[in-house]
N, C-alpha and C. Protein backbone atom coordinates (compact mmCIF):
# COMPACT_ATOMS: atom_id res chain seq x y z
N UNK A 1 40.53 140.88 134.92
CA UNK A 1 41.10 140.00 133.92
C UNK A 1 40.35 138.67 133.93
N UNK A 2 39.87 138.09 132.93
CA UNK A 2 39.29 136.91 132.42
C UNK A 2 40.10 136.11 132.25
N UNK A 3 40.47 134.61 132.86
CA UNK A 3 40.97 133.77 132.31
C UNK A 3 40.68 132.47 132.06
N UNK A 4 40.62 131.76 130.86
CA UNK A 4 40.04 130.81 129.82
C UNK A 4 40.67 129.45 129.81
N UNK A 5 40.42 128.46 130.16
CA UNK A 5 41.02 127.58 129.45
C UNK A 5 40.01 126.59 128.55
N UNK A 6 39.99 126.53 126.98
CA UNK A 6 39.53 125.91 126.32
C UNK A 6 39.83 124.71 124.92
N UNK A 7 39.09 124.41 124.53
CA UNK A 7 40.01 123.47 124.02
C UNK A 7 40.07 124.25 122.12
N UNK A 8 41.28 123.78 121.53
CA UNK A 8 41.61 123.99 120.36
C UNK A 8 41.02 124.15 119.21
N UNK A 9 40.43 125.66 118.66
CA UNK A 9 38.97 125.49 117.55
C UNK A 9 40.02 125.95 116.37
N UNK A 10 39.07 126.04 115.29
CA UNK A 10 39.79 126.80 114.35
C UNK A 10 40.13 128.50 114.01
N UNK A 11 38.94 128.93 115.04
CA UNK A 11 38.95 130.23 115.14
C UNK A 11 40.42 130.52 115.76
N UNK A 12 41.12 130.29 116.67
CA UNK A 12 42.27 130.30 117.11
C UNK A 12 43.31 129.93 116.52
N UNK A 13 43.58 129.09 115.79
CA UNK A 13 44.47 128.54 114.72
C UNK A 13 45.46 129.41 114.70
N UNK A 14 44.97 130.40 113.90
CA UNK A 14 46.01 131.84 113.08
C UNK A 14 46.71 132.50 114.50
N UNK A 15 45.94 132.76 115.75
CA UNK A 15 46.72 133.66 116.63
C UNK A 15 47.78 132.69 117.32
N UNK A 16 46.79 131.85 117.32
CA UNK A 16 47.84 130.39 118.49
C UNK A 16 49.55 129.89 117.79
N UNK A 17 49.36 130.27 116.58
CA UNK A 17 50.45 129.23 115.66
C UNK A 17 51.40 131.51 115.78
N UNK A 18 51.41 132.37 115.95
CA UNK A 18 51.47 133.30 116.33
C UNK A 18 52.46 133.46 117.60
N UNK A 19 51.59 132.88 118.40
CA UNK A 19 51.90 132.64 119.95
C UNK A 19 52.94 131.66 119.87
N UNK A 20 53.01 130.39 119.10
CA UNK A 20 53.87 128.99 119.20
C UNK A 20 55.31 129.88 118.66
N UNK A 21 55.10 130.57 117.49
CA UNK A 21 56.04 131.01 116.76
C UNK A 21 57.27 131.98 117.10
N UNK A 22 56.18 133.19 117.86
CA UNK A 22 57.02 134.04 118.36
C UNK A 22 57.63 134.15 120.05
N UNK A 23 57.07 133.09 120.45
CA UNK A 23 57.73 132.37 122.08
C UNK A 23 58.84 131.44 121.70
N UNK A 24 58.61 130.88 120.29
CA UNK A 24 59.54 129.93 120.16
C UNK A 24 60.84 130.74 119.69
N UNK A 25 61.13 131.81 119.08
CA UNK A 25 61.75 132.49 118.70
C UNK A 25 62.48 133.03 119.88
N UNK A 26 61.58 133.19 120.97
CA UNK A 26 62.79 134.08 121.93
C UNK A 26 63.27 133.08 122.56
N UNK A 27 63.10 131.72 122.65
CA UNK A 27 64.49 130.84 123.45
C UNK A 27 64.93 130.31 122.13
N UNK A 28 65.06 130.82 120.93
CA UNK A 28 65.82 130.12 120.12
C UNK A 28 65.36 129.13 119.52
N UNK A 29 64.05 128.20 119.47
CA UNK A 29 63.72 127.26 119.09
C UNK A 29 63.09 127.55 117.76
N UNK A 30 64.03 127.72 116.28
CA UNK A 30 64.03 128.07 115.78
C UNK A 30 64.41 127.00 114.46
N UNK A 31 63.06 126.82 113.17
CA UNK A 31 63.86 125.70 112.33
C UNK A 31 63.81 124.39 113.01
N UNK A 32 64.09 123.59 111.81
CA UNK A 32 63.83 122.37 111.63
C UNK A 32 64.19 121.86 113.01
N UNK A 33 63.48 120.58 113.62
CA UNK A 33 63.91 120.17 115.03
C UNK A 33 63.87 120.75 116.14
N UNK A 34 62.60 121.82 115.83
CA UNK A 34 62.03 122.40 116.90
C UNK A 34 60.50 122.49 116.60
N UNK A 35 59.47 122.31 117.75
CA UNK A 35 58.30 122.37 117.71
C UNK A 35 57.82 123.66 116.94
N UNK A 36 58.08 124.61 117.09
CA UNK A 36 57.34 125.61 116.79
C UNK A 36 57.62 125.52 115.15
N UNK A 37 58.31 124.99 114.50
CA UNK A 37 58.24 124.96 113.39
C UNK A 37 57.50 123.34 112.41
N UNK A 38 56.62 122.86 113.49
CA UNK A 38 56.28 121.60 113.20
C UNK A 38 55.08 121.80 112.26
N UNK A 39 54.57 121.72 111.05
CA UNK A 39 53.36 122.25 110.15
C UNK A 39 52.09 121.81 110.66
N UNK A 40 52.04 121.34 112.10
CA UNK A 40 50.73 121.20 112.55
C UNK A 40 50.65 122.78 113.53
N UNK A 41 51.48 123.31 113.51
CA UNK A 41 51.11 124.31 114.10
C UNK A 41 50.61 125.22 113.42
N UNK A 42 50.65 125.24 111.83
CA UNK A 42 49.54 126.42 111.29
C UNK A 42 48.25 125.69 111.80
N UNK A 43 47.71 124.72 112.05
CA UNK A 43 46.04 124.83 112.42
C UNK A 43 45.94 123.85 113.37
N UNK A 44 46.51 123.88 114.75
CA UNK A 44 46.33 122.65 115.84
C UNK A 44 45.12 121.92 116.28
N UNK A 45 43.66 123.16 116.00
CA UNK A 45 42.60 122.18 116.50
C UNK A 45 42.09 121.14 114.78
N UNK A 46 43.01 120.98 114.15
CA UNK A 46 42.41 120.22 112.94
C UNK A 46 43.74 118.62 113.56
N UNK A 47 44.91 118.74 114.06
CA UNK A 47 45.83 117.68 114.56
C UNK A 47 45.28 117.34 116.04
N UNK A 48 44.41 117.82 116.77
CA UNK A 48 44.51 117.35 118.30
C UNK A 48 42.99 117.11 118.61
N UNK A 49 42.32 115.88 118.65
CA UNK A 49 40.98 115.49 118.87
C UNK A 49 41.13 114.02 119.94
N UNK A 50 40.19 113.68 120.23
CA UNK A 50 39.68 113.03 121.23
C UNK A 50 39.57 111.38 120.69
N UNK A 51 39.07 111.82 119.03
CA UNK A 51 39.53 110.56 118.90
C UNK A 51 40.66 110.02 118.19
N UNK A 52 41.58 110.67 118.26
CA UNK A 52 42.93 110.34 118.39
C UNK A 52 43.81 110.14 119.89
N UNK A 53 43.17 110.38 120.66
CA UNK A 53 43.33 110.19 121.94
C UNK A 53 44.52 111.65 122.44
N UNK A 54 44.08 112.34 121.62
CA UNK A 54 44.47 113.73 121.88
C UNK A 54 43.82 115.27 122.23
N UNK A 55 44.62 115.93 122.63
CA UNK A 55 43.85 117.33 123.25
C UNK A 55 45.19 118.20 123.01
N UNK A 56 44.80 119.55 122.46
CA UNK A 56 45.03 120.80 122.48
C UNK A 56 44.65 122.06 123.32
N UNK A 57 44.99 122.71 124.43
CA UNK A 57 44.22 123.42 125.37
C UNK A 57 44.66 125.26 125.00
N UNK A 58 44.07 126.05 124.16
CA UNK A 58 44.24 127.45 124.43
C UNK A 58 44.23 127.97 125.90
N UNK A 59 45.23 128.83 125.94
CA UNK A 59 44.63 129.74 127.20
C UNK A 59 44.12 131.27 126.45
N UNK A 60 43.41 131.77 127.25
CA UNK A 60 42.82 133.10 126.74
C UNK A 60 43.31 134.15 128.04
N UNK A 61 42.66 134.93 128.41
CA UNK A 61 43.11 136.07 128.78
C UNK A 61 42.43 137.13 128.39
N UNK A 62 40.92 138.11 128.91
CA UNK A 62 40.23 138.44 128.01
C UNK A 62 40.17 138.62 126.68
N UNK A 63 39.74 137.13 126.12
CA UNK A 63 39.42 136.75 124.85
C UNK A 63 40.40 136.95 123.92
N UNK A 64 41.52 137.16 124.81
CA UNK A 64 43.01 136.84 123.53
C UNK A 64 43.47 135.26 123.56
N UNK A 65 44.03 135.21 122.97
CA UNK A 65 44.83 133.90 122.94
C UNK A 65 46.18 134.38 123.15
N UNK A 66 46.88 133.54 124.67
CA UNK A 66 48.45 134.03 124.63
C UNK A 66 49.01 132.54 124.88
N UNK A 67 48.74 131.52 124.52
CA UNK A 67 49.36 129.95 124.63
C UNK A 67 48.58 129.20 125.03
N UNK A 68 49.30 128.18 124.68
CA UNK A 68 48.57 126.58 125.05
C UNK A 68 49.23 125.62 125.15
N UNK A 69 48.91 124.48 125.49
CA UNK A 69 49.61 123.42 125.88
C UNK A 69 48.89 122.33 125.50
N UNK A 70 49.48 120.92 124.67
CA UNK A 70 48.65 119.83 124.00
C UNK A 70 49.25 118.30 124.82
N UNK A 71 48.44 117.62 124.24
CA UNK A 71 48.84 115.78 124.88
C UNK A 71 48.12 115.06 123.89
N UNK A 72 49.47 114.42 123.08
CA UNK A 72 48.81 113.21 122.14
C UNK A 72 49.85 112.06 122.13
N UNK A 73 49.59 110.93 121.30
CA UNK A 73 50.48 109.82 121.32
C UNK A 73 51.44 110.41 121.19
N UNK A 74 52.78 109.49 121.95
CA UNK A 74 54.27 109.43 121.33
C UNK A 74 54.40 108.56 120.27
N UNK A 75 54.67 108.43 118.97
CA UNK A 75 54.80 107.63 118.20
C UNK A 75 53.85 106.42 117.85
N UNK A 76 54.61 104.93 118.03
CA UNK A 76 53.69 104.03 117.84
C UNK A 76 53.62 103.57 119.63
N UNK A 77 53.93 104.34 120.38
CA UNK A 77 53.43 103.73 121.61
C UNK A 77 52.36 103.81 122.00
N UNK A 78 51.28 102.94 122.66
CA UNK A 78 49.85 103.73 122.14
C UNK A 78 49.63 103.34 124.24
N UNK A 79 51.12 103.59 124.72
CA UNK A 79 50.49 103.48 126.82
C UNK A 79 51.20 104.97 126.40
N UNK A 80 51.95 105.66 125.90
CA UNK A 80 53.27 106.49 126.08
C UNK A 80 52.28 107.86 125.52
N UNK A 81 52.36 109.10 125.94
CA UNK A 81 51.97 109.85 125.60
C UNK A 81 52.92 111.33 125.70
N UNK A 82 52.88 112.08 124.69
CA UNK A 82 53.67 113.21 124.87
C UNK A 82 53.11 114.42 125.44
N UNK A 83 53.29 115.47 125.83
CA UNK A 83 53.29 116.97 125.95
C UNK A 83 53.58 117.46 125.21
N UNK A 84 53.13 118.43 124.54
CA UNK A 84 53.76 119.09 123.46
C UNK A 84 53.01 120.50 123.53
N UNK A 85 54.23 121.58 123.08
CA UNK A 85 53.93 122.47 122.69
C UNK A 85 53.33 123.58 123.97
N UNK A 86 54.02 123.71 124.78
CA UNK A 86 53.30 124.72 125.81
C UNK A 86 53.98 125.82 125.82
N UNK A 87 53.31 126.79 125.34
CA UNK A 87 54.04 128.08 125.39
C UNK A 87 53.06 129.22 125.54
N UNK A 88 54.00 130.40 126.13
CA UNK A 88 52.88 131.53 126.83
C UNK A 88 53.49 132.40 126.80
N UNK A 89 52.68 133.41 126.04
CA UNK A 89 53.03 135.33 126.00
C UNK A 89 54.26 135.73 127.53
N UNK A 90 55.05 135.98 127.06
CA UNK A 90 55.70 136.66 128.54
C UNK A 90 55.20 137.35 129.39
N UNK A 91 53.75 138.60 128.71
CA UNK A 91 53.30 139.16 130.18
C UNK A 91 52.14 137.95 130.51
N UNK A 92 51.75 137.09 130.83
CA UNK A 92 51.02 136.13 131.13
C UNK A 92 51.24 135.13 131.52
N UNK A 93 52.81 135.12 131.94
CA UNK A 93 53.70 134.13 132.57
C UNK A 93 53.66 134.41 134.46
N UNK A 94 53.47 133.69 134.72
CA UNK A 94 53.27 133.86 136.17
C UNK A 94 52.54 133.72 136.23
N UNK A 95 51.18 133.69 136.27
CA UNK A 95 49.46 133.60 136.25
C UNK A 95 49.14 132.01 136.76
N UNK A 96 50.08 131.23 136.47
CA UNK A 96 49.22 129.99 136.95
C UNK A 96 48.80 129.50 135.85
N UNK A 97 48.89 130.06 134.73
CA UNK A 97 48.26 129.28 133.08
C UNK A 97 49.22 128.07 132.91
N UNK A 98 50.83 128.14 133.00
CA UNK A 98 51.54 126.91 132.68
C UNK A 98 50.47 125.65 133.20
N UNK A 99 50.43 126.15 135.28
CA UNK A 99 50.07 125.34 135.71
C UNK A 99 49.02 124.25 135.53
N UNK A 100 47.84 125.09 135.46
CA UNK A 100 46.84 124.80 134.78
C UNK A 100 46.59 123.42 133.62
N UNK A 101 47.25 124.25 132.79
CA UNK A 101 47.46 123.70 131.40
C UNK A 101 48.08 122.33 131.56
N UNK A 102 49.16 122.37 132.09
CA UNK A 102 49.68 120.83 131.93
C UNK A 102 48.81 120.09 132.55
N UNK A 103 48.41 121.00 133.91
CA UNK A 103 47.31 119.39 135.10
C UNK A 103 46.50 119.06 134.31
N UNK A 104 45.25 119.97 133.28
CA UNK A 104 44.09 119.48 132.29
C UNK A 104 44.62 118.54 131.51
N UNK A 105 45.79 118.65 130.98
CA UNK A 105 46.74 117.43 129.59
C UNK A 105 46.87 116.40 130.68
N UNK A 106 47.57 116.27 132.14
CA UNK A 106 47.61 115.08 132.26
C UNK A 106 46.38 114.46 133.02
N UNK A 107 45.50 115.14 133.26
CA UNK A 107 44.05 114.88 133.94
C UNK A 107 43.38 113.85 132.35
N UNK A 108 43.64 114.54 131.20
CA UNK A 108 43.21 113.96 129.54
C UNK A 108 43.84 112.56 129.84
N UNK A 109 45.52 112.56 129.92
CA UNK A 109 46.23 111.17 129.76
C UNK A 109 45.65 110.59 130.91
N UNK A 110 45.62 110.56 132.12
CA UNK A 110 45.22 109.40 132.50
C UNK A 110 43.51 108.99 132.20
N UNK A 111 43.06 109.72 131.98
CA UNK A 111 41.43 108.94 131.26
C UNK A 111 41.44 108.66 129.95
N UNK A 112 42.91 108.89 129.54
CA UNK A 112 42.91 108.33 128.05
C UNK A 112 43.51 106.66 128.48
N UNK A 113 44.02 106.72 129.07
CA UNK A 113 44.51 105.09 129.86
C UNK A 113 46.65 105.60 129.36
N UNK A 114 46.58 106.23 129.39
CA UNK A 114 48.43 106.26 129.15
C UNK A 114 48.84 106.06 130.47
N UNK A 115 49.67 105.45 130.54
CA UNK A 115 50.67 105.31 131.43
C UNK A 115 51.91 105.84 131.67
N UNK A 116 52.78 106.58 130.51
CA UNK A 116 53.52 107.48 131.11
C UNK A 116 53.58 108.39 129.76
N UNK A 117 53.85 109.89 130.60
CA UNK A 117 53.83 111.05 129.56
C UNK A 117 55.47 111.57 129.52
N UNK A 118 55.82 111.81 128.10
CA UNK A 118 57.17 111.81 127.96
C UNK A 118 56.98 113.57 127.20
N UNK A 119 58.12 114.01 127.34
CA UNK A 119 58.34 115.45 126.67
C UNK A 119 59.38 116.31 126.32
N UNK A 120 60.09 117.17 125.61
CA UNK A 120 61.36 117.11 124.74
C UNK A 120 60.98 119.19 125.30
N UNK A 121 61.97 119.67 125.79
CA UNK A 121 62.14 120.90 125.53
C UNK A 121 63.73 121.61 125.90
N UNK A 122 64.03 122.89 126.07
CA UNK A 122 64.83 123.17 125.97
C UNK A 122 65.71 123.86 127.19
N UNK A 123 67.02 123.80 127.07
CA UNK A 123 67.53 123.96 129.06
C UNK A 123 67.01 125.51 129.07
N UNK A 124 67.24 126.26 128.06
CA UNK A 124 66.98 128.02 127.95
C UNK A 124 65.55 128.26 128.51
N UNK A 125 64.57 127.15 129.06
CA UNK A 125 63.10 127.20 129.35
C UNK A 125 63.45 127.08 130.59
N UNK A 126 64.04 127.69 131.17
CA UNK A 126 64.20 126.85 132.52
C UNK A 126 62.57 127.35 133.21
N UNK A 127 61.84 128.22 133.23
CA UNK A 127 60.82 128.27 134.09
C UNK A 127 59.85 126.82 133.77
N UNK A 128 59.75 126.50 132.82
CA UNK A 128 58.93 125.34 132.10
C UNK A 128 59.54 124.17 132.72
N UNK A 129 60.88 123.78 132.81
CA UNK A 129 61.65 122.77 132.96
C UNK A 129 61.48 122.81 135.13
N UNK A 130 61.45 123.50 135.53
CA UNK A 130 61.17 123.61 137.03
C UNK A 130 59.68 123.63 136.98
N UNK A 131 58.57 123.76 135.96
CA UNK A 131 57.01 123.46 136.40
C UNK A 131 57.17 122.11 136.23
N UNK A 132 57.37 121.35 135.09
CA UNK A 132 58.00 119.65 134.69
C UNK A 132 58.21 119.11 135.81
N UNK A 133 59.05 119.60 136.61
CA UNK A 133 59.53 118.61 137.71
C UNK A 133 58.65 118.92 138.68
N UNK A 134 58.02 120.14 139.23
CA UNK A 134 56.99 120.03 139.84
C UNK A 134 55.72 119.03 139.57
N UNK A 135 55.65 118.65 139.07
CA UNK A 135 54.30 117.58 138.42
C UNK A 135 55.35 116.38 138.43
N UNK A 136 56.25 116.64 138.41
CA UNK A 136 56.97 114.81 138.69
C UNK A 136 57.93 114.37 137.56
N UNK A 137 57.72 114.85 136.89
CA UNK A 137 58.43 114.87 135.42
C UNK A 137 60.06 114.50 135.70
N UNK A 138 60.77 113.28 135.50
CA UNK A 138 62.42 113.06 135.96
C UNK A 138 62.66 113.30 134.37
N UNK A 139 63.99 113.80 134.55
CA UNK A 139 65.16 113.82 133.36
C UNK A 139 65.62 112.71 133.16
N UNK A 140 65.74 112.80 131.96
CA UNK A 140 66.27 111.70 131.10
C UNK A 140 67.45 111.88 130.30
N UNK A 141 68.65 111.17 130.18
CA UNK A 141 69.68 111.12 129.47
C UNK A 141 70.11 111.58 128.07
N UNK A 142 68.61 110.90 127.22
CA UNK A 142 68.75 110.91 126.16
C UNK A 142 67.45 110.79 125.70
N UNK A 143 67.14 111.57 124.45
CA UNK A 143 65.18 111.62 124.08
C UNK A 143 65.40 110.22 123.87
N UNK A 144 63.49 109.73 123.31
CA UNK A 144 62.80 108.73 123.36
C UNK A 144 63.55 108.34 121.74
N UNK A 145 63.05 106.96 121.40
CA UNK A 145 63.47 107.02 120.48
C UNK A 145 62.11 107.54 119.60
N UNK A 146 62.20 107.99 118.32
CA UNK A 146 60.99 108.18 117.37
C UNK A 146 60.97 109.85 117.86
N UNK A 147 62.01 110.83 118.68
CA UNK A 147 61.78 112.08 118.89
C UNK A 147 62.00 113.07 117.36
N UNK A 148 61.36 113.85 117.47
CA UNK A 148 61.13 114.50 116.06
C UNK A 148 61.94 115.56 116.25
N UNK A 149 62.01 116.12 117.70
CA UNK A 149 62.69 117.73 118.11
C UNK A 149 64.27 117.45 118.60
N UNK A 150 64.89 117.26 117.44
CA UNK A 150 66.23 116.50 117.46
C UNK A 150 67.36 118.13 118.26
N UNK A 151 66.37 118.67 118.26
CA UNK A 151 66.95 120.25 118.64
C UNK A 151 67.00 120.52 120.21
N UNK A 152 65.79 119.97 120.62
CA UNK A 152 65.96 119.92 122.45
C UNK A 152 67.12 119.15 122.75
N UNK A 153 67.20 120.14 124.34
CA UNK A 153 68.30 119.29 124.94
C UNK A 153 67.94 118.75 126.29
N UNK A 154 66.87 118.86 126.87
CA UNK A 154 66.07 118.49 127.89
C UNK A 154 64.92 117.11 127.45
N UNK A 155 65.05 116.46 128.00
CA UNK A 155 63.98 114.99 127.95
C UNK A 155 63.53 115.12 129.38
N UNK A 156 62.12 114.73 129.29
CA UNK A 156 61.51 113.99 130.38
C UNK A 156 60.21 113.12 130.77
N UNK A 157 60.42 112.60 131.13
CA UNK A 157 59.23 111.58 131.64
C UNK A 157 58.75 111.24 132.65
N UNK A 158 57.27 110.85 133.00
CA UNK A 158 56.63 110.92 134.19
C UNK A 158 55.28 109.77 133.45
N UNK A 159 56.03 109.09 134.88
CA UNK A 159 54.59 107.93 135.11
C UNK A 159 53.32 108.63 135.66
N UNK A 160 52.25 107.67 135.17
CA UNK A 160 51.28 108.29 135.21
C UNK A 160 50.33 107.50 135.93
N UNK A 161 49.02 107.59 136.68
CA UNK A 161 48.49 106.80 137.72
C UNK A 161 47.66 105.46 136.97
């Protein structure tokens, strides 16, 4: 087995927004106020570039695409940065891809100069929500303000070096 981590082209677009769609579907994250229905997910490497101070990361898996995981501004905070969007095929869960994926996004934020990375998902994720706190990630009460995914019920945030 081959495994990939690269960054967000257009060739991937169609399978990745695939992958966002139908992972988002099995915890329910479904409709308005949930990521997977956000219209940057029909084509993510055209929303996530470098000079926006953002990144999009595919994972592959001989030369499939089964998820990815992104890091761009939160709003108008321009130290505050989000996570967004990490999701992965069920047989490809366990592999160490979550892992991966988030360390490259926050390895991006701190050479982007952010100072803390904030992120919105759902309690039904619990494997996602226990990698979060492994990387440091504390819960939060209540989302940020300017949150778009009025549908999560999990917030969290983590300072960054």
């Amino acid at each position: 087995m081959k495994v990939e981590i690269v960054n967000a082209m257009p060739k991937y677009d169609e399978a990745l927004c695939a992958v966002i769609q139908s992972v988002g579907a099995e915890f329910g994250a479904v409709g308005e106020g949930f990521g997977p229905s956000d219209p940057e997910v029909l084509a993510m490497s055209e929303n996530y570039s470098e000079a926006n101070r953002s990144l999009y990361l595919v994972a592959l898996v001989d030369g499939k695409v089964v998820g990815g995981c992104g890091l761009a501004p939160f709003g108008e905070h321009q130290e505050v940065c989000e996570l967004k969007k990490l999701f992965l095929l069920p047989e490809t869960r366990g592999l160490g891809l979550g892992k991966e994926l988030v360390q490259q996004c926050l390895a991006f934020a701190t050479q982007q100069g952010y100072t803390s990375c904030y992120l919105d998902t759902l309690t039904s994720m619990s494997a996602a929500v226990r990698l979060y706190e492994n990387f440091g990630f504390t819960h939060l009460n209540a989302p940020y303000e300017g949150t778009l995914h009025n549908g999560c019920d999990v917030w969290m945030l983590k300072s960054l070096p």
